[in-house]
Protein backbone atom coordinates (compact mmCIF):
# COMPACT_ATOMS: atom_id res chain seq x y z
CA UNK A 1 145.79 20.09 71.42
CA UNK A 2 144.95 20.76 75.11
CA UNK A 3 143.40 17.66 76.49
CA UNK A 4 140.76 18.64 80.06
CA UNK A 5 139.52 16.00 81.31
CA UNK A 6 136.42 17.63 81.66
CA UNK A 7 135.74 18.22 78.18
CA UNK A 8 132.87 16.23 76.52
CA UNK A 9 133.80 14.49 73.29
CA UNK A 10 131.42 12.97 70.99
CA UNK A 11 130.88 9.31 71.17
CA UNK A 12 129.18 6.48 68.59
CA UNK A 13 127.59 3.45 68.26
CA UNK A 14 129.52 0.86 66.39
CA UNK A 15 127.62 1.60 62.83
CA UNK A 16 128.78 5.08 63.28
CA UNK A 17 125.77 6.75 64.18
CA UNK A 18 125.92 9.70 67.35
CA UNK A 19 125.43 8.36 70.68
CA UNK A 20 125.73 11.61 72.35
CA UNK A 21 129.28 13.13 74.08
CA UNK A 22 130.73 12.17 77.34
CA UNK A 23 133.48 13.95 79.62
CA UNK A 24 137.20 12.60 77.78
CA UNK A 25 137.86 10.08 80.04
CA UNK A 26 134.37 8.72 80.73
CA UNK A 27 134.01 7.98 76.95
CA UNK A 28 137.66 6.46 76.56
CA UNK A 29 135.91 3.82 79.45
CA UNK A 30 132.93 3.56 78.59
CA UNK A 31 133.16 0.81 75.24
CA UNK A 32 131.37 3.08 73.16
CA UNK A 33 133.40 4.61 69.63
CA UNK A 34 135.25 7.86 70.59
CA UNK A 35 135.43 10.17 67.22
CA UNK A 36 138.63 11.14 66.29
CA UNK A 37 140.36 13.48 63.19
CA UNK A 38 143.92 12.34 62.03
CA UNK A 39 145.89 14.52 59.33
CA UNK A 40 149.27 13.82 57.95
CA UNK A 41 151.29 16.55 56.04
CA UNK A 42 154.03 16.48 53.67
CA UNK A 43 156.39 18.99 52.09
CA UNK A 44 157.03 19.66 48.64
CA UNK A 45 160.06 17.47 49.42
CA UNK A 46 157.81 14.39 50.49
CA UNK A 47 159.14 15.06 53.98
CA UNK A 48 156.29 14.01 56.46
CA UNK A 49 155.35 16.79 59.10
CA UNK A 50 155.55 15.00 62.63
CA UNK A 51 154.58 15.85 66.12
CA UNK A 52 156.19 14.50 69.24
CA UNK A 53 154.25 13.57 72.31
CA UNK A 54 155.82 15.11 75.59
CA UNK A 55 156.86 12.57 78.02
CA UNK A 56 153.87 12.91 80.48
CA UNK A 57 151.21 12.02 77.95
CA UNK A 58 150.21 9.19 76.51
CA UNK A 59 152.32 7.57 74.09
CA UNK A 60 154.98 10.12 75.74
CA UNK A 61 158.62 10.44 73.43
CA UNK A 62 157.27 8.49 70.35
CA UNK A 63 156.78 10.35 67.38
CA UNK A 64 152.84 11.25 65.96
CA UNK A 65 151.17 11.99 63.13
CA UNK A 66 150.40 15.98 62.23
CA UNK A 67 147.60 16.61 63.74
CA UNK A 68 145.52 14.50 65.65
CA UNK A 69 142.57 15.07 68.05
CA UNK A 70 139.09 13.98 69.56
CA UNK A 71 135.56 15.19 68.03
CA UNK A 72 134.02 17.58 70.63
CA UNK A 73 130.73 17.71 71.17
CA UNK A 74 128.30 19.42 68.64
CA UNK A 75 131.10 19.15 66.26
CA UNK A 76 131.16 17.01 62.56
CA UNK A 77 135.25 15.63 61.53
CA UNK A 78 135.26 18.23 59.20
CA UNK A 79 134.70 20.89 62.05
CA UNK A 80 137.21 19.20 63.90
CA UNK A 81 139.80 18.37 61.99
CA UNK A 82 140.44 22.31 60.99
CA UNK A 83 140.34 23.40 64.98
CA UNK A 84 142.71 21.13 66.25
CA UNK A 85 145.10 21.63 63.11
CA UNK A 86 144.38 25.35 63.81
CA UNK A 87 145.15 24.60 67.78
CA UNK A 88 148.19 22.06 67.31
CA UNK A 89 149.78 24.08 64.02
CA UNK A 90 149.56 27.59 65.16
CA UNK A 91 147.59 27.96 68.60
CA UNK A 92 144.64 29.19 67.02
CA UNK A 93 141.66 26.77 66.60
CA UNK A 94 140.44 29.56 64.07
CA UNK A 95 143.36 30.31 62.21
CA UNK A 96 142.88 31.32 58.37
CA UNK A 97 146.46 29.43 57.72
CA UNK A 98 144.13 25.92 57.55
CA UNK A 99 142.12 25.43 54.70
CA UNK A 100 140.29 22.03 53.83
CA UNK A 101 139.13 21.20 50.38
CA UNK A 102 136.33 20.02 49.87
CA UNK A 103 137.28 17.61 47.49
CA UNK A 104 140.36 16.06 45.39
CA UNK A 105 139.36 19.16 42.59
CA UNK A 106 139.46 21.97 44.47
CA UNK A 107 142.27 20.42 46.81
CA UNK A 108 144.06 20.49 43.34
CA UNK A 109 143.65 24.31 42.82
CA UNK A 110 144.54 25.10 46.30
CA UNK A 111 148.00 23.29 45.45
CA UNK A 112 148.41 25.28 42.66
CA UNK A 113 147.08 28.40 44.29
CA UNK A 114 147.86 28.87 48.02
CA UNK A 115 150.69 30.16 49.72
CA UNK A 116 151.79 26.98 51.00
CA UNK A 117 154.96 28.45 52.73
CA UNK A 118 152.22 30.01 54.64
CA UNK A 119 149.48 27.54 55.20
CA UNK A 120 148.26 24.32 55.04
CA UNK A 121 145.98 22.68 53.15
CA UNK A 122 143.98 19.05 53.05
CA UNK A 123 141.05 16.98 52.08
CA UNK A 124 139.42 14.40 53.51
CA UNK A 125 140.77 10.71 52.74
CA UNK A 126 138.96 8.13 54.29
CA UNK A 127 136.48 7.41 57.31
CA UNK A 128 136.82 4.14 58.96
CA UNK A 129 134.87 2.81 61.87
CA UNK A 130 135.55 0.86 65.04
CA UNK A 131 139.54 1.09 65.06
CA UNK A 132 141.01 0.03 68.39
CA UNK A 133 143.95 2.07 69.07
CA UNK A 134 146.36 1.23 71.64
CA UNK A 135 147.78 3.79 74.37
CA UNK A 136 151.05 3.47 76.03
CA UNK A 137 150.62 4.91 79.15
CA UNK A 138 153.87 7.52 80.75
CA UNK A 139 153.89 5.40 83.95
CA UNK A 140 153.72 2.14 82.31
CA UNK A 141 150.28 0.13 81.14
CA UNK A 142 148.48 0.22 78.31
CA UNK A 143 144.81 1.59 77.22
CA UNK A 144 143.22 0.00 74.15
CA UNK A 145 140.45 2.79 72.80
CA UNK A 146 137.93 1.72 70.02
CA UNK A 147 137.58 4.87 67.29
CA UNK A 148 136.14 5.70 64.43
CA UNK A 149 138.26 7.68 62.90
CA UNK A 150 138.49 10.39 59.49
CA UNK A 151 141.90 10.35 58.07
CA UNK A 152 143.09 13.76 56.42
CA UNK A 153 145.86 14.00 53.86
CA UNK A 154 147.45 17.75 52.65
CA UNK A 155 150.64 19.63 52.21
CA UNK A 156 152.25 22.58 53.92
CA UNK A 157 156.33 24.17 52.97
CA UNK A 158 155.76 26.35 56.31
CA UNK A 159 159.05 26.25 57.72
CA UNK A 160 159.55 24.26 60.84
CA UNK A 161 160.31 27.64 63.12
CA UNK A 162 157.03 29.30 61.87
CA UNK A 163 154.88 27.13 63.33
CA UNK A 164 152.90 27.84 67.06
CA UNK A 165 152.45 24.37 68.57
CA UNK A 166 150.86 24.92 72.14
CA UNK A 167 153.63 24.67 74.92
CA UNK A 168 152.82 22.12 77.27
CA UNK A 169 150.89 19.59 74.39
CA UNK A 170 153.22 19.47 71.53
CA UNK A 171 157.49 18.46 72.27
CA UNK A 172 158.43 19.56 69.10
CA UNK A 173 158.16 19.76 65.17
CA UNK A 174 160.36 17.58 62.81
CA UNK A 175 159.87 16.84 58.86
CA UNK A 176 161.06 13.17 58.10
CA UNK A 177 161.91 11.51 54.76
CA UNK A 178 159.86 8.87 54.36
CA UNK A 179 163.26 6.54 54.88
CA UNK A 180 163.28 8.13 58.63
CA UNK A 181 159.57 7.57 59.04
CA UNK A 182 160.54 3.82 58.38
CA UNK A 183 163.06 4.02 60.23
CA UNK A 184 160.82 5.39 63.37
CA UNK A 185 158.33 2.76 62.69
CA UNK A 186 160.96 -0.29 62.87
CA UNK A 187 162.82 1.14 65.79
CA UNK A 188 159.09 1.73 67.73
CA UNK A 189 159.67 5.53 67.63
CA UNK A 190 156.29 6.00 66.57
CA UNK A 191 153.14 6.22 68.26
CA UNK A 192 151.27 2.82 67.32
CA UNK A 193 148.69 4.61 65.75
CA UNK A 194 150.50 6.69 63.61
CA UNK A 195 152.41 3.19 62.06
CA UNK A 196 149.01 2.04 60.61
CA UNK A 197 148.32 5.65 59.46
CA UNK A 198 151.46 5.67 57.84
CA UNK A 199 151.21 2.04 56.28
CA UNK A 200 147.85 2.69 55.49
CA UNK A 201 147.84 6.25 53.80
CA UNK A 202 152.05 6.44 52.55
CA UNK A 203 151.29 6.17 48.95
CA UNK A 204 147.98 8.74 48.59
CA UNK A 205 150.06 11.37 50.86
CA UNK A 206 153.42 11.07 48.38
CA UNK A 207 151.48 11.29 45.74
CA UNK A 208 150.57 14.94 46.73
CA UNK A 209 154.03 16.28 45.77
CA UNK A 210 154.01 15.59 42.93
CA UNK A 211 150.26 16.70 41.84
């Protein structure tokens, strides 16, 4: 996900209702709840899809969830979530190879149905409000950054190699067994927000293979 400064993200009160946007970095200062999408992918192997940050961005070297970005302006989750996993999958904010459910049902039939060597596909999990996340700084420091945030969950077989992360934004690509994922989250190789995500959501993601 490309990340100007300049771009306006949406911003909330702390019942969740709109506040109006603000340019990135103004909102991240200014107290109010930044929106944010978060999706986490597994394989038909219960291998979780995982992004690493590159060293000159925040939380630089640790390993992230999926997809993960901010809520422009003008935009609902739902918008948002299927841009940035259109940007951060396959460089293409519109990209046909994302499809969200719009519920548990039909995220059923696309499992059955889709080409999921091809494409992924999700529903929307859970929405929960005022979530301070913390931000390790490249040069050392830390940001704390209140969110309310939509969690995704979903499944994709697309083969490591076939996906288009955007150079510059996105390290690299990995699928972890859920052992490694542990393993990243003991050793502090993950981003801090993506060990509550994975904590919080492990059981409702695994239980996608096997659905």
């Amino acid at each position: 996900m490309a990340e100007p400064h300049h771009e306006r993200v949406a911003v909330f009160d702390g019942k969740g209702c709109a506040a109006g946007a603000l340019p990135r970095e103004e909102a991240k200062r200014s107290g109010l709840a930044l929106g944010a999408v978060n999706l986490l992918l597994v394989n038909a192997r219960g291998e979780l899809l995982l992004q690493r940050r590159p060293l000159d961005k925040e939380n630089g070297g640790r390993w992230d969830k999926s997809v993960g970005g901010h809520v422009d302006e003008g935009e609902s989750f739902d918008q948002a979530v299927v841009r940035e996993a259109g940007e951060e999958l396959f460089s293409d904010g519109a990209s046909s190879r994302v499809q969200l459910a719009r519920d548990h049902a039909e995220l059923d039939t696309l499992l059955r149905t889709a080409d999921l060597a091809n494409q992924v596909v999700f529903r929307r999990e859970a929405l929960q409000l005022n979530l301070r996340d913390v931000r390790l700084f490249p040069q050392g420091g830390v940001r704390n950054v209140v969110y309310h945030v939509t969690s995704y969950l979903g499944r994709t077989d697309v083969a490591i190699e076939r996906f288009s992360p955007p150079a510059g934004e996105i390290a690299g690509l990995r699928y972890a067994a859920p052992a490694e994922v542990d393993e990243l989250l003991v050793s502090g190789g993950l981003a801090p927000n993506m060990a509550f995500l994975w904590l919080t959501h492990a059981r409702a993601l695994l239980a996608l293979v096997g659905a």
